[in-house]
C-alpha atoms as a PDB file:
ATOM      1  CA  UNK A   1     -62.894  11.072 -27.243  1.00  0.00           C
ATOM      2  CA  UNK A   2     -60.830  10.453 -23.999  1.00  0.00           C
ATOM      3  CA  UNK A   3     -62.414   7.060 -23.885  1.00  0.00           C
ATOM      4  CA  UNK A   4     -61.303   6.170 -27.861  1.00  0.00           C
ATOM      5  CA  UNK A   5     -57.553   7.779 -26.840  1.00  0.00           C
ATOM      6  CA  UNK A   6     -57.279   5.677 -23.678  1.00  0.00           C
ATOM      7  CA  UNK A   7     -58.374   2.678 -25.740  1.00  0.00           C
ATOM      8  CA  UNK A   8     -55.885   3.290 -28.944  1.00  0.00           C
ATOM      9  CA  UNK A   9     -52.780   4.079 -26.013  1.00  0.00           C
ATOM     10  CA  UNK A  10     -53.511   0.791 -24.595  1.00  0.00           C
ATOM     11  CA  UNK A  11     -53.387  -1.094 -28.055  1.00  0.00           C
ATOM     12  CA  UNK A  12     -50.703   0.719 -28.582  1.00  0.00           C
ATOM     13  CA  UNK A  13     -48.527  -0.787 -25.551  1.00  0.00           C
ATOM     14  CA  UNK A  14     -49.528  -4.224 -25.924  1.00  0.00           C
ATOM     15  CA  UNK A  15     -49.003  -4.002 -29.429  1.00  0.00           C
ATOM     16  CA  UNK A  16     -45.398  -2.478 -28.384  1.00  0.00           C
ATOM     17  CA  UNK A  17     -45.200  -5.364 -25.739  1.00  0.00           C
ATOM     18  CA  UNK A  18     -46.440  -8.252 -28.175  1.00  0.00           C
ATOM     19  CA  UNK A  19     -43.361  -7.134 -30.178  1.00  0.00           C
ATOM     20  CA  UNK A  20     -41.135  -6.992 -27.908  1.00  0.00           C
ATOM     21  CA  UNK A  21     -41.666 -10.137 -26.490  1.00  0.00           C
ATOM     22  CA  UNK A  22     -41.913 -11.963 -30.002  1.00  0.00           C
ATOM     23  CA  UNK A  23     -38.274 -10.580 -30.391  1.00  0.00           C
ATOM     24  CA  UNK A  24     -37.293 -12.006 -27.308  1.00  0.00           C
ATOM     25  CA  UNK A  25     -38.913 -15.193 -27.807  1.00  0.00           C
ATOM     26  CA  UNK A  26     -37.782 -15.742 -30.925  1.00  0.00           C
ATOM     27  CA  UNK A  27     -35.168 -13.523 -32.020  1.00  0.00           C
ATOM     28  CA  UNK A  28     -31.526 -14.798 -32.609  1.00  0.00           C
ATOM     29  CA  UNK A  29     -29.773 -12.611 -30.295  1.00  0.00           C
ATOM     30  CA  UNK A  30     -32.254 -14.299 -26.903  1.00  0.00           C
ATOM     31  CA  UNK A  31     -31.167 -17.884 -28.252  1.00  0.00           C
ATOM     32  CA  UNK A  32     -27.461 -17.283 -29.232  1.00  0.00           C
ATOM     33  CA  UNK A  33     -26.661 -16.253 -25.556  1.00  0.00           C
ATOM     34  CA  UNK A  34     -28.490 -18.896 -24.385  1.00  0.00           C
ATOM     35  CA  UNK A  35     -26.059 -21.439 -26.585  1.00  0.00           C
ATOM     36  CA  UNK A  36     -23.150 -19.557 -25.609  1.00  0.00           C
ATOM     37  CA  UNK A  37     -23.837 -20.008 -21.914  1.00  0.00           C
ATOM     38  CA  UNK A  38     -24.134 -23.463 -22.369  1.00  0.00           C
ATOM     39  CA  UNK A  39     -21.207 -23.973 -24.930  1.00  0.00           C
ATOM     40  CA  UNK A  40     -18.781 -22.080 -22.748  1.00  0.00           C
ATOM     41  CA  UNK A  41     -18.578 -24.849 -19.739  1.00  0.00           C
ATOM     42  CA  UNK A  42     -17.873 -28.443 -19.287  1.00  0.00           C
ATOM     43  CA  UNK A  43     -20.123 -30.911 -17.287  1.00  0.00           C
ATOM     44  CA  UNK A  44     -17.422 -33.088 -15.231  1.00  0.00           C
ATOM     45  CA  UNK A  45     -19.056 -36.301 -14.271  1.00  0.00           C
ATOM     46  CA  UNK A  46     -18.116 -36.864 -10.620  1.00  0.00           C
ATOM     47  CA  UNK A  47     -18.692 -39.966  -7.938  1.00  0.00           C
ATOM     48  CA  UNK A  48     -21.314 -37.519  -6.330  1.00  0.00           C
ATOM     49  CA  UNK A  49     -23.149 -36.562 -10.395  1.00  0.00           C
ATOM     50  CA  UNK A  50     -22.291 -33.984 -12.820  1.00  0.00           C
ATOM     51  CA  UNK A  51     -20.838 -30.521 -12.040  1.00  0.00           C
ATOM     52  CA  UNK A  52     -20.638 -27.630 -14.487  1.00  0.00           C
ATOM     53  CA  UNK A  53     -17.322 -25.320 -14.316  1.00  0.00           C
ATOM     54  CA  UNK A  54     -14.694 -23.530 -16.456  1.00  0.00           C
ATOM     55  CA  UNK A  55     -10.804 -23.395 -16.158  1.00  0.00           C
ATOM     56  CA  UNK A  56      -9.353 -20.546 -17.011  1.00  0.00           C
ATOM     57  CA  UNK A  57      -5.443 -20.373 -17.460  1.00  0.00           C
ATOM     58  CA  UNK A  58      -2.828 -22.310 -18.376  1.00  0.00           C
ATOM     59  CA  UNK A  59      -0.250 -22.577 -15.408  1.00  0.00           C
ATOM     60  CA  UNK A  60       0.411 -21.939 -11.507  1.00  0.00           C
ATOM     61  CA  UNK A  61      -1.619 -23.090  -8.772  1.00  0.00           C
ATOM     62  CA  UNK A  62      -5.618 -23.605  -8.870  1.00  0.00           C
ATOM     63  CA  UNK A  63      -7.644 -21.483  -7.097  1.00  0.00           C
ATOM     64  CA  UNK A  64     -11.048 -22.505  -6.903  1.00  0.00           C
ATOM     65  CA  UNK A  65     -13.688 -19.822  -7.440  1.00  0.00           C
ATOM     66  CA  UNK A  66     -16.870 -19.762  -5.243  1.00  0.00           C
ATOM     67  CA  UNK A  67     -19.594 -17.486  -7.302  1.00  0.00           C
ATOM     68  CA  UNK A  68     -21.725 -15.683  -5.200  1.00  0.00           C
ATOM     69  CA  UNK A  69     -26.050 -15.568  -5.592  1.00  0.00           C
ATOM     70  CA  UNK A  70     -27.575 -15.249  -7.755  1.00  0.00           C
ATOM     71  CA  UNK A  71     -24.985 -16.416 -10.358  1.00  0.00           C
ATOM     72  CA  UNK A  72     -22.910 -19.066 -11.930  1.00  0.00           C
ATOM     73  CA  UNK A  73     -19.543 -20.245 -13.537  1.00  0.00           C
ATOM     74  CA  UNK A  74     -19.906 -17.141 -15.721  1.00  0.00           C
ATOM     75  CA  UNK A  75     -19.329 -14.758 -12.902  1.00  0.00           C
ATOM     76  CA  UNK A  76     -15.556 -16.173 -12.417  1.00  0.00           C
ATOM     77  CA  UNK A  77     -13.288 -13.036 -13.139  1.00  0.00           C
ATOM     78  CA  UNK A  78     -11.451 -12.982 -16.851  1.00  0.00           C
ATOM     79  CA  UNK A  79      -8.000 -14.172 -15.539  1.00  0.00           C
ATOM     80  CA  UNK A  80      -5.811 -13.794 -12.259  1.00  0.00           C
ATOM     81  CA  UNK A  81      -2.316 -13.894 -13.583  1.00  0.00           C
ATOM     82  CA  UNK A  82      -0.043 -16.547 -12.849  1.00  0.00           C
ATOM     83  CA  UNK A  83      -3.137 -19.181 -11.061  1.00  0.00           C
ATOM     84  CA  UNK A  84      -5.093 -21.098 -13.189  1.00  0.00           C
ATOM     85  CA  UNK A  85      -9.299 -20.172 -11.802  1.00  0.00           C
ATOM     86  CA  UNK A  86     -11.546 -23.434 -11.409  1.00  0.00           C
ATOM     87  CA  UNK A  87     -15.103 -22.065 -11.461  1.00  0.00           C
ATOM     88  CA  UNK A  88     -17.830 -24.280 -10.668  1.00  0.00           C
ATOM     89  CA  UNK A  89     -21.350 -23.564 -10.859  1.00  0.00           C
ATOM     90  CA  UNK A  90     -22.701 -24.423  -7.276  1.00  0.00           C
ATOM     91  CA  UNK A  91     -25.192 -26.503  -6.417  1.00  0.00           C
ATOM     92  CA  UNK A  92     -28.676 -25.030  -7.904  1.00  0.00           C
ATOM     93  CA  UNK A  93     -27.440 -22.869 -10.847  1.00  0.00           C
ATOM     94  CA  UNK A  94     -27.441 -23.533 -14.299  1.00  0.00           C
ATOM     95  CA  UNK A  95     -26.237 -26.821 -14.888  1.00  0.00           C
ATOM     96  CA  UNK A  96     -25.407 -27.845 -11.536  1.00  0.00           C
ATOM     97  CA  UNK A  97     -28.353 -29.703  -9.744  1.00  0.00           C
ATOM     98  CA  UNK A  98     -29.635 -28.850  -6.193  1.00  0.00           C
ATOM     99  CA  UNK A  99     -30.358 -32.210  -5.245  1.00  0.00           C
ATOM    100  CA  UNK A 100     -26.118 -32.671  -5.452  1.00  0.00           C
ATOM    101  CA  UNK A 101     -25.430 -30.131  -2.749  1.00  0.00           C
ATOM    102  CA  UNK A 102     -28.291 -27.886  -0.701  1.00  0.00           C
ATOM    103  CA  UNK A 103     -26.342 -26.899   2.511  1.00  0.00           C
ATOM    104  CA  UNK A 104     -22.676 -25.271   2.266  1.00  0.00           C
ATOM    105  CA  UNK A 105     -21.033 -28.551   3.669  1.00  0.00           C
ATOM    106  CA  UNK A 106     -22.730 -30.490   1.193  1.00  0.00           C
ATOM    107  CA  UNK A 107     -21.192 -28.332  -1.122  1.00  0.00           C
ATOM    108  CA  UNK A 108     -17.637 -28.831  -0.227  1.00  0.00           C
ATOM    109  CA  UNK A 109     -18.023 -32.229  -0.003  1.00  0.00           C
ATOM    110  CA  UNK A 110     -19.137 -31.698  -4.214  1.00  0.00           C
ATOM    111  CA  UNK A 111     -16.688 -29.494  -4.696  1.00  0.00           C
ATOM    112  CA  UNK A 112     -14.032 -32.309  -3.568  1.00  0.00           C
ATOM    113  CA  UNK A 113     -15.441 -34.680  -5.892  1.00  0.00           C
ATOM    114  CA  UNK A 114     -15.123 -32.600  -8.679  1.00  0.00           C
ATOM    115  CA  UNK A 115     -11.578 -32.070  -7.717  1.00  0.00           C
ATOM    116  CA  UNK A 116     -10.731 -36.421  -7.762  1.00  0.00           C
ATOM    117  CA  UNK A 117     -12.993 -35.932 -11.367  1.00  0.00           C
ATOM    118  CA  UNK A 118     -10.309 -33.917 -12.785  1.00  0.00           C
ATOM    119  CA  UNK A 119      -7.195 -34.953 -10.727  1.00  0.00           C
ATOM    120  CA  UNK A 120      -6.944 -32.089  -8.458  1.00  0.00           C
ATOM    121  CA  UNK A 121      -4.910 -32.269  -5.357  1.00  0.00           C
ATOM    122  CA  UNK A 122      -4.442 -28.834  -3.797  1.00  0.00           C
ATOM    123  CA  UNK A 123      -6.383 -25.593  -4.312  1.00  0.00           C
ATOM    124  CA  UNK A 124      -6.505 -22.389  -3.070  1.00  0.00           C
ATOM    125  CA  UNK A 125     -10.164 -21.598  -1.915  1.00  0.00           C
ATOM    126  CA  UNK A 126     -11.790 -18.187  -3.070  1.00  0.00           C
ATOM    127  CA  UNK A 127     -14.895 -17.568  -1.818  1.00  0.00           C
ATOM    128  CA  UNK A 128     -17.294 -14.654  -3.321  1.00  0.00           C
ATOM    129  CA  UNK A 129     -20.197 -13.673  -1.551  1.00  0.00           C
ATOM    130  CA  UNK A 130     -22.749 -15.867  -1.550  1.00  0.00           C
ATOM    131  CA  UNK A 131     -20.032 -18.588  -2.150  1.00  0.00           C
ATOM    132  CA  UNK A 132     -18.674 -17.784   1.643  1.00  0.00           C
ATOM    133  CA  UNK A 133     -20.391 -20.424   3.298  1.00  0.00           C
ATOM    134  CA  UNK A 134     -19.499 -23.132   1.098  1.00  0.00           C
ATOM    135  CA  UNK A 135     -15.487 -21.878   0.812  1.00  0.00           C
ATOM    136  CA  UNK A 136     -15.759 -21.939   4.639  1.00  0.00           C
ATOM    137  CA  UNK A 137     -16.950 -25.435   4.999  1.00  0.00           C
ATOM    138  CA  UNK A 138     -14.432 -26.755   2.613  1.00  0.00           C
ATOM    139  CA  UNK A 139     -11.454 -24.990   3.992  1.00  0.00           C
ATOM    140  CA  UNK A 140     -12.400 -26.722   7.583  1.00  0.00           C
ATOM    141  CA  UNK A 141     -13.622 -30.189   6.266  1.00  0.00           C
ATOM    142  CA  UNK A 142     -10.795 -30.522   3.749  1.00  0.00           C
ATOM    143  CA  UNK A 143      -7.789 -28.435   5.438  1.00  0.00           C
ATOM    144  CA  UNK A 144      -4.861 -31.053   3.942  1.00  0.00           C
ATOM    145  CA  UNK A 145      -6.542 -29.444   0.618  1.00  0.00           C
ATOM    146  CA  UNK A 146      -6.815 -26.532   1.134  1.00  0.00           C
ATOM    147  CA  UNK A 147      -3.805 -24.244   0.743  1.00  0.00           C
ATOM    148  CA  UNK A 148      -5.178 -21.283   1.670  1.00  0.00           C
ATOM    149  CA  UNK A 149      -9.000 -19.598   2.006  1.00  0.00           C
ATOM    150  CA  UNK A 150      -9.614 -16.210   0.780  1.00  0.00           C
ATOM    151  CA  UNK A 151     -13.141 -14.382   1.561  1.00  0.00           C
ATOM    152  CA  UNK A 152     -13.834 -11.737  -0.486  1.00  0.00           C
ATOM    153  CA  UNK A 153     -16.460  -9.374   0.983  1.00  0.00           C
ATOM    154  CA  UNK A 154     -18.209 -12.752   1.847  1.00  0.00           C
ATOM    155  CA  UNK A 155     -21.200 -14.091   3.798  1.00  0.00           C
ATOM    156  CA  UNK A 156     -19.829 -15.489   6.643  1.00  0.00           C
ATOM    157  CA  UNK A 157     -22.573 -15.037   9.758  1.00  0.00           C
ATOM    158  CA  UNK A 158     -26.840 -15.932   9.749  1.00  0.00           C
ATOM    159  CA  UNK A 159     -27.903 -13.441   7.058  1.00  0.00           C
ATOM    160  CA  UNK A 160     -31.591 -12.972   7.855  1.00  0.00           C
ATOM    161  CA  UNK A 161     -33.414 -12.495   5.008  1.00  0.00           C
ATOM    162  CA  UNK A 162     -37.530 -13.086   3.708  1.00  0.00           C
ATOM    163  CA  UNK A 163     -36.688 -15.637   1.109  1.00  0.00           C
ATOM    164  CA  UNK A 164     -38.744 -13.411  -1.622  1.00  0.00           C
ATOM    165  CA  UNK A 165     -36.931 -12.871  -4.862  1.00  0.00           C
ATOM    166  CA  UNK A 166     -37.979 -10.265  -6.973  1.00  0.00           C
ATOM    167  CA  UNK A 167     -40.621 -10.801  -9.580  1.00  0.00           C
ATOM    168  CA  UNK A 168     -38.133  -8.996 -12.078  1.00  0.00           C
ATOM    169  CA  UNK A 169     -35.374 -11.331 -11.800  1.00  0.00           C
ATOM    170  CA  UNK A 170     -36.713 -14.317 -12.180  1.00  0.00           C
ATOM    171  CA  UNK A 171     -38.758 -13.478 -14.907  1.00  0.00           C
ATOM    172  CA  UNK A 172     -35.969 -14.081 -17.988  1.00  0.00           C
ATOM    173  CA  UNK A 173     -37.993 -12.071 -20.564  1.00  0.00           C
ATOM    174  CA  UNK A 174     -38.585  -9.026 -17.824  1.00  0.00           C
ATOM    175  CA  UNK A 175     -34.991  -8.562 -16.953  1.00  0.00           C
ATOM    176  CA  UNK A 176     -33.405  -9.177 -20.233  1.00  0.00           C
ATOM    177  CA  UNK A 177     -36.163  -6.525 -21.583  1.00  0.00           C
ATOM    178  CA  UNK A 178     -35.440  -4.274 -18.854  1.00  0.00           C
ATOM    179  CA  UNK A 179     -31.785  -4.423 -19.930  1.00  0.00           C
ATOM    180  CA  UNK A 180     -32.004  -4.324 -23.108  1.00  0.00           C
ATOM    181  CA  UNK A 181     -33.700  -0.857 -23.272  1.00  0.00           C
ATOM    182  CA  UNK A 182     -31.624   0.586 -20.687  1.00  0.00           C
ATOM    183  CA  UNK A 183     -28.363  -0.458 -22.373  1.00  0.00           C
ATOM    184  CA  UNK A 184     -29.764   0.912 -25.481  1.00  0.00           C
ATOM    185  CA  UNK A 185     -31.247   4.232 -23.908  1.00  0.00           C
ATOM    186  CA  UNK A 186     -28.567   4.932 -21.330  1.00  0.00           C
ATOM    187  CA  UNK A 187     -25.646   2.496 -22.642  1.00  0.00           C
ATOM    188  CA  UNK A 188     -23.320   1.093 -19.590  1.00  0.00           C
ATOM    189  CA  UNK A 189     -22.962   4.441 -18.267  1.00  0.00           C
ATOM    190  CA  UNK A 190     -26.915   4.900 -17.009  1.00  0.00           C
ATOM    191  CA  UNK A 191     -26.201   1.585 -15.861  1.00  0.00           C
ATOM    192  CA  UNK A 192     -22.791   2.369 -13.850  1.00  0.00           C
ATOM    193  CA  UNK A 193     -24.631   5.430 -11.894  1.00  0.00           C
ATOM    194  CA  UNK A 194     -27.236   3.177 -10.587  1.00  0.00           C
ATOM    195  CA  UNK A 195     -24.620   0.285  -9.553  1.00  0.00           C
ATOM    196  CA  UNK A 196     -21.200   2.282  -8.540  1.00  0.00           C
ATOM    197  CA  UNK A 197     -22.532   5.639  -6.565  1.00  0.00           C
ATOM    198  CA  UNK A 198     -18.791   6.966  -6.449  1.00  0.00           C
ATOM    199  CA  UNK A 199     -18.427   8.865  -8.935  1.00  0.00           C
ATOM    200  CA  UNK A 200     -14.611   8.626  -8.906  1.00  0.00           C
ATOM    201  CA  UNK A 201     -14.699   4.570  -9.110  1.00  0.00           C
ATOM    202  CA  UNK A 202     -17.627   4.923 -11.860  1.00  0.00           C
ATOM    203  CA  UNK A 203     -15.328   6.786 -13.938  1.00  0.00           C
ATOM    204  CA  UNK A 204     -12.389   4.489 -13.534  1.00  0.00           C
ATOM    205  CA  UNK A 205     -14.735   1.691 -14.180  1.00  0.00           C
ATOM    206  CA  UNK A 206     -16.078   3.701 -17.764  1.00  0.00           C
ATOM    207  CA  UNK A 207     -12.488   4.807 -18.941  1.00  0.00           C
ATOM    208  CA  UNK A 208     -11.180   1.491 -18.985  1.00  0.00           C
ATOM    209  CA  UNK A 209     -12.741  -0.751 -22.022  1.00  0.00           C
ATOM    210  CA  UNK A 210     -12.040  -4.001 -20.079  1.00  0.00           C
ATOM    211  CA  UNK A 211     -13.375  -2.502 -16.892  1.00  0.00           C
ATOM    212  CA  UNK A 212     -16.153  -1.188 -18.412  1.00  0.00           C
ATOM    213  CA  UNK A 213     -16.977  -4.765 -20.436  1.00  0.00           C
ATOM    214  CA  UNK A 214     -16.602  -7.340 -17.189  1.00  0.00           C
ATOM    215  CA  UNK A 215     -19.035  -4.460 -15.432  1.00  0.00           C
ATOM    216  CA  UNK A 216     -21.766  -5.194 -18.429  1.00  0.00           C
ATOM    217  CA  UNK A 217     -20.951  -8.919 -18.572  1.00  0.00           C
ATOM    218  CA  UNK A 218     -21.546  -8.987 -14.330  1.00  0.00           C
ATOM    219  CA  UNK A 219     -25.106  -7.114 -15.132  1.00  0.00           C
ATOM    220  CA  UNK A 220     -25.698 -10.303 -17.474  1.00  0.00           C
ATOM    221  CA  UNK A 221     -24.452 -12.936 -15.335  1.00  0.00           C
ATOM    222  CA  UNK A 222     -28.052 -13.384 -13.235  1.00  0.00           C
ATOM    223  CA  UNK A 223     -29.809 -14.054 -16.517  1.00  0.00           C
ATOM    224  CA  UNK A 224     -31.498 -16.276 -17.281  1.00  0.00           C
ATOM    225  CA  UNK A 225     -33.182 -16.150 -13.647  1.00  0.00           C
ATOM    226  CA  UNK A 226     -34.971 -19.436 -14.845  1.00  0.00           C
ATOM    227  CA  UNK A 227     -31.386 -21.492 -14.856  1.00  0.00           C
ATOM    228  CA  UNK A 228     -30.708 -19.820 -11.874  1.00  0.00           C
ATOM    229  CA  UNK A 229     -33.768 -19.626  -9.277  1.00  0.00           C
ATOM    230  CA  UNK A 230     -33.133 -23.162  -7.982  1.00  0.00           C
ATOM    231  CA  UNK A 231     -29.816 -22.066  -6.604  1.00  0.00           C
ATOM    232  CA  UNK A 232     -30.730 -18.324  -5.317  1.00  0.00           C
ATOM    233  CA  UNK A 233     -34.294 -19.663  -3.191  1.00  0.00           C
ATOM    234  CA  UNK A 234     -31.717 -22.409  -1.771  1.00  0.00           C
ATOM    235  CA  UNK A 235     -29.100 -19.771  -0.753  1.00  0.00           C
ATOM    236  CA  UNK A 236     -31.553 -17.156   0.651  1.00  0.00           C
ATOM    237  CA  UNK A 237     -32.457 -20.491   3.083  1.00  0.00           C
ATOM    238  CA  UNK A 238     -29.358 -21.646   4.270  1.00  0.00           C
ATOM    239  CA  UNK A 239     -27.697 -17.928   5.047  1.00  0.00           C
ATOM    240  CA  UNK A 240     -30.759 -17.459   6.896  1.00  0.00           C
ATOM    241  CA  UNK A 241     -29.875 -19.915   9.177  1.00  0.00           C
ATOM    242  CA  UNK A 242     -26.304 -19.925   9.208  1.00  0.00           C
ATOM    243  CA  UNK A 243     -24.651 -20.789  12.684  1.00  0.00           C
ATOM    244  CA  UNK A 244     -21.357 -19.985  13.657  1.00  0.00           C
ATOM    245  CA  UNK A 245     -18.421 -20.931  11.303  1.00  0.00           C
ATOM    246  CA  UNK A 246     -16.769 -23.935  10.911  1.00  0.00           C
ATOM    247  CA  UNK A 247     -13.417 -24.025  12.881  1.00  0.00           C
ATOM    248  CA  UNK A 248     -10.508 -23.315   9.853  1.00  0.00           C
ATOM    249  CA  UNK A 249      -7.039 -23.763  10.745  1.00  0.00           C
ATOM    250  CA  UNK A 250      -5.369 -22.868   7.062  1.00  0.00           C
ATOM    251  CA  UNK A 251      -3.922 -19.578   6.759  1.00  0.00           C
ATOM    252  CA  UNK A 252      -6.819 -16.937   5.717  1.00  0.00           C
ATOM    253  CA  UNK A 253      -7.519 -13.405   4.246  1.00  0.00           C
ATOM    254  CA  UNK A 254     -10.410 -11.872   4.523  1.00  0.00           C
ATOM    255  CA  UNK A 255     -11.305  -8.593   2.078  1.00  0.00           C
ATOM    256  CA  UNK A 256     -14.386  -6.516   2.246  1.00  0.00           C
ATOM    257  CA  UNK A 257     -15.195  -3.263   1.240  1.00  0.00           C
ATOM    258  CA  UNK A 258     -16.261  -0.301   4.430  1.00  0.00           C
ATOM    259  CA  UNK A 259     -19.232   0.654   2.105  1.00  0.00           C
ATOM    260  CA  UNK A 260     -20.470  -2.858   0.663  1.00  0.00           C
ATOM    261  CA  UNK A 261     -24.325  -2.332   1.020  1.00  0.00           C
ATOM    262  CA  UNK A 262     -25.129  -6.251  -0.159  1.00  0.00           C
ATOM    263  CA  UNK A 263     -22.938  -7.686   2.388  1.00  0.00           C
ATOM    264  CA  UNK A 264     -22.057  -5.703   5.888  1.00  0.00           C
ATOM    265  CA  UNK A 265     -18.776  -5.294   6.466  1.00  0.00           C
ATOM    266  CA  UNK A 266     -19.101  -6.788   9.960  1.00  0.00           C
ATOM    267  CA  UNK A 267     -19.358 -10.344   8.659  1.00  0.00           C
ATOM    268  CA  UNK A 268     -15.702 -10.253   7.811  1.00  0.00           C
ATOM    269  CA  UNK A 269     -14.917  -8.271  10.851  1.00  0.00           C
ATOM    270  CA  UNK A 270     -16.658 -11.273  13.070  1.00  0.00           C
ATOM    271  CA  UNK A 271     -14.945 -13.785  10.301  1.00  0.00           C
ATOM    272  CA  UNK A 272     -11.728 -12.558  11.599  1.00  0.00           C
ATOM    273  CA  UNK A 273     -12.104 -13.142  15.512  1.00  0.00           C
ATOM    274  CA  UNK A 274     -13.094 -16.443  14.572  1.00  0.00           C
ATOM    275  CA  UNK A 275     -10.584 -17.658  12.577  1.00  0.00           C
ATOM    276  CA  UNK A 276      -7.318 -18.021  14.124  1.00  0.00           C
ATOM    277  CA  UNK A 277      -4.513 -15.388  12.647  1.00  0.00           C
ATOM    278  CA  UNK A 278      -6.825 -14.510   9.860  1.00  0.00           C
ATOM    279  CA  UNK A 279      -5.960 -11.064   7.963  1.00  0.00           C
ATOM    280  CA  UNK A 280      -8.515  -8.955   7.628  1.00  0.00           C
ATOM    281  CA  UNK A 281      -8.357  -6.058   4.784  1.00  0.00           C
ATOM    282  CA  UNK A 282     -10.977  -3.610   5.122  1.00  0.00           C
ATOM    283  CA  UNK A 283     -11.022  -1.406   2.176  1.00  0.00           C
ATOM    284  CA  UNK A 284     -12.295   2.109   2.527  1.00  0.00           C
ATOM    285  CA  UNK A 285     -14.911   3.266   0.493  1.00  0.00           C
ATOM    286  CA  UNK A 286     -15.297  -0.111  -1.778  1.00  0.00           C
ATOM    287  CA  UNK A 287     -18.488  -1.353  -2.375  1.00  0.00           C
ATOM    288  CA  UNK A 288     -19.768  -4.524  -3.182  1.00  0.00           C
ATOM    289  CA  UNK A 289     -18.113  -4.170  -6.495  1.00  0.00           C
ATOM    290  CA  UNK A 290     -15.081  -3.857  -4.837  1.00  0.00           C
ATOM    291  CA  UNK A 291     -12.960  -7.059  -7.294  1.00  0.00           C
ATOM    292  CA  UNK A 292     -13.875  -4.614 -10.263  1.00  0.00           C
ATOM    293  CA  UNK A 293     -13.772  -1.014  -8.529  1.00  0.00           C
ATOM    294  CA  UNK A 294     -10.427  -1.908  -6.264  1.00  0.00           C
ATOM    295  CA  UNK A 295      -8.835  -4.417  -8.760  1.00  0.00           C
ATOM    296  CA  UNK A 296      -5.434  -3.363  -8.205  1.00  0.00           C
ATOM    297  CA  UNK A 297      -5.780  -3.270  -4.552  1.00  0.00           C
ATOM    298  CA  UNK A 298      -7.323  -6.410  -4.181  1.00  0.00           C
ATOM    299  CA  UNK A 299      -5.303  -7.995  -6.505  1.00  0.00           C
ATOM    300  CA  UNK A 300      -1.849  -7.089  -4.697  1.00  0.00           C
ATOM    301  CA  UNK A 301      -3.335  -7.862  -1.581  1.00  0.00           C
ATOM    302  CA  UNK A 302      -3.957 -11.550  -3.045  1.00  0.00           C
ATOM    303  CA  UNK A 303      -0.546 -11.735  -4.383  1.00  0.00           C
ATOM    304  CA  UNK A 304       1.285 -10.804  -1.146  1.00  0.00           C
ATOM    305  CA  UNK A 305      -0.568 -12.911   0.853  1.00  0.00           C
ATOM    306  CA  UNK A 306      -0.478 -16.245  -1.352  1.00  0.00           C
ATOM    307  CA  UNK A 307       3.561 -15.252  -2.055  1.00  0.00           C
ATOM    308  CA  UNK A 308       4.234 -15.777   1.742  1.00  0.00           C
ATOM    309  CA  UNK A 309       1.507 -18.844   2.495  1.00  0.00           C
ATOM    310  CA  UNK A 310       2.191 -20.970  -0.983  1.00  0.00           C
ATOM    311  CA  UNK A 311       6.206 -20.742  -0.034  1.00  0.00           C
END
């Protein structure tokens, strides 16, 4: 009797699974996000090949957004008011290919051909985490540019890691399975106690619709691993053999949160002795969600600093 039970659970799951993964497969809801990831960008074909990115805004001066790993033009924020946000995909992710750019100076050196593709003088740099190295080797190789670098609770220093990637994350049916049934079981808010452990920035994050709706749409933004994996295995590589940082002479500011678990604080405390009158902002408490947890903070810290370097 065990025996028969044992053998009718275990139809029972792969029958579950065989579902669940037909739905995936070929449901409309798998494919539609899928055509909206692909609809939402533009390829610009450059001198050095063709670059996915987005540009968000209408007016004010460029900022060019460094994503951070793994992720893609769809992790650029929803607006910063008063810039207009260039937001490649780097080297490696989605529509981007490796071959264009593997190490971080190859990458500025793409990143300044897709600027001549679209007529682009002058940006301000913003690099994200695992954009760091990349925003660092453009802000030194193309200072006359550059109008100013911002690191935001960025990779900076060697970042030794194992190269491994979780099994979960690159498989695009596991993860988007795994979130679909704890979206639907827990909804963003099981989600939000696993990411944010304050509970006084989780609840900020929850109370505020918009908040709460980038916080999803950031979950999302690593799926599909598949479009994705190129980009991460290459970036695990070259932070793990970072060596010290390129020599930038263009007014920085460098933001990081005291409690950032992804990225230790101490890269942007080392950033700042090595980067001539950089200004260092270390927020207390912020995680590495800090853009969406400390969103005012961060943003008036941008705004004060760009108001008195863009004059």
């Amino acid at each position: 009797m065990k025996i028969f039970k044992g053998i009718l659970l275990v139809v029972l799951l792969c029958g579950i699974g065989l579902f669940a993964y037909s739905y995936y497969r070929f449901g409309q809801d798998h494919q539609e996000a899928l055509a909206v990831l692909e609809s939402s960008s533009i390829l610009a074909s450059t001198e050095a090949g063709p670059v996915e990115y987005i540009m968000k805004g209408n007016e004010g001066p460029i900022v060019l957004f460094l994503h951070g790993m793994p992720g893609g033009y769809d992790q650029a924020p929803d607006n910063l008011p008063g810039y207009r946000l260039l937001a490649p995909s780097r080297p490696g992710y989605l529509r981007t290919p490796l071959e264009l750019g593997e190490t971080p100076a190859e990458q500025a050196e793409l990143y300044a051909a897709l600027l001549d593709s679209l007529g682009i003088e002058h940006v301000i740099v913003l690099g994200v985490s695992g954009g760091g190295p990349s925003a660092l080797e453009f802000a030194a190789n193309f200072p006359e540019r550059t109008n100013a670098l911002i690191m935001m609770e960025a990779i900076s220093q060697r970042f030794p890691n194992n190269g491994e990637m979780s099994s979960l994350m690159t498989s695009d049916y596991l993860y988007w399975s795994m979130f679909k049934i704890l979206l639907g079981t827990q909804g963003v808010e099981g989600m939000a106690s696993m990411q944010i452990p304050n509970q006084e920035q989780r609840e900020d994050v929850l109370a505020n619709p918009q908040k709460s709706q980038r916080f999803e749409n950031l979950l999302w933004s690593v799926w599909p691993g598949s479009l994705r994996e190129t980009g991460w295995v290459n970036d695990l590589h070259q932070v793990n053999i970072l060596s010290t940082p390129p020599t930038v002479s263009i007014p920085t500011l460098i933001i990081h949160g005291s409690e950032d678990s992804t990225v230790p604080v101490e890269h942007s405390i080392q950033l700042a002795e090595q980067i001539p009158n950089a200004m260092l902002h270390v927020i207390d408490g912020a995680s590495h969600l800090m853009p969406l947890t400390h969103e005012r903070e961060v943003r008036d810290l941008m705004t004060e600093f760009l108001s008195r370097n863009l004059n």
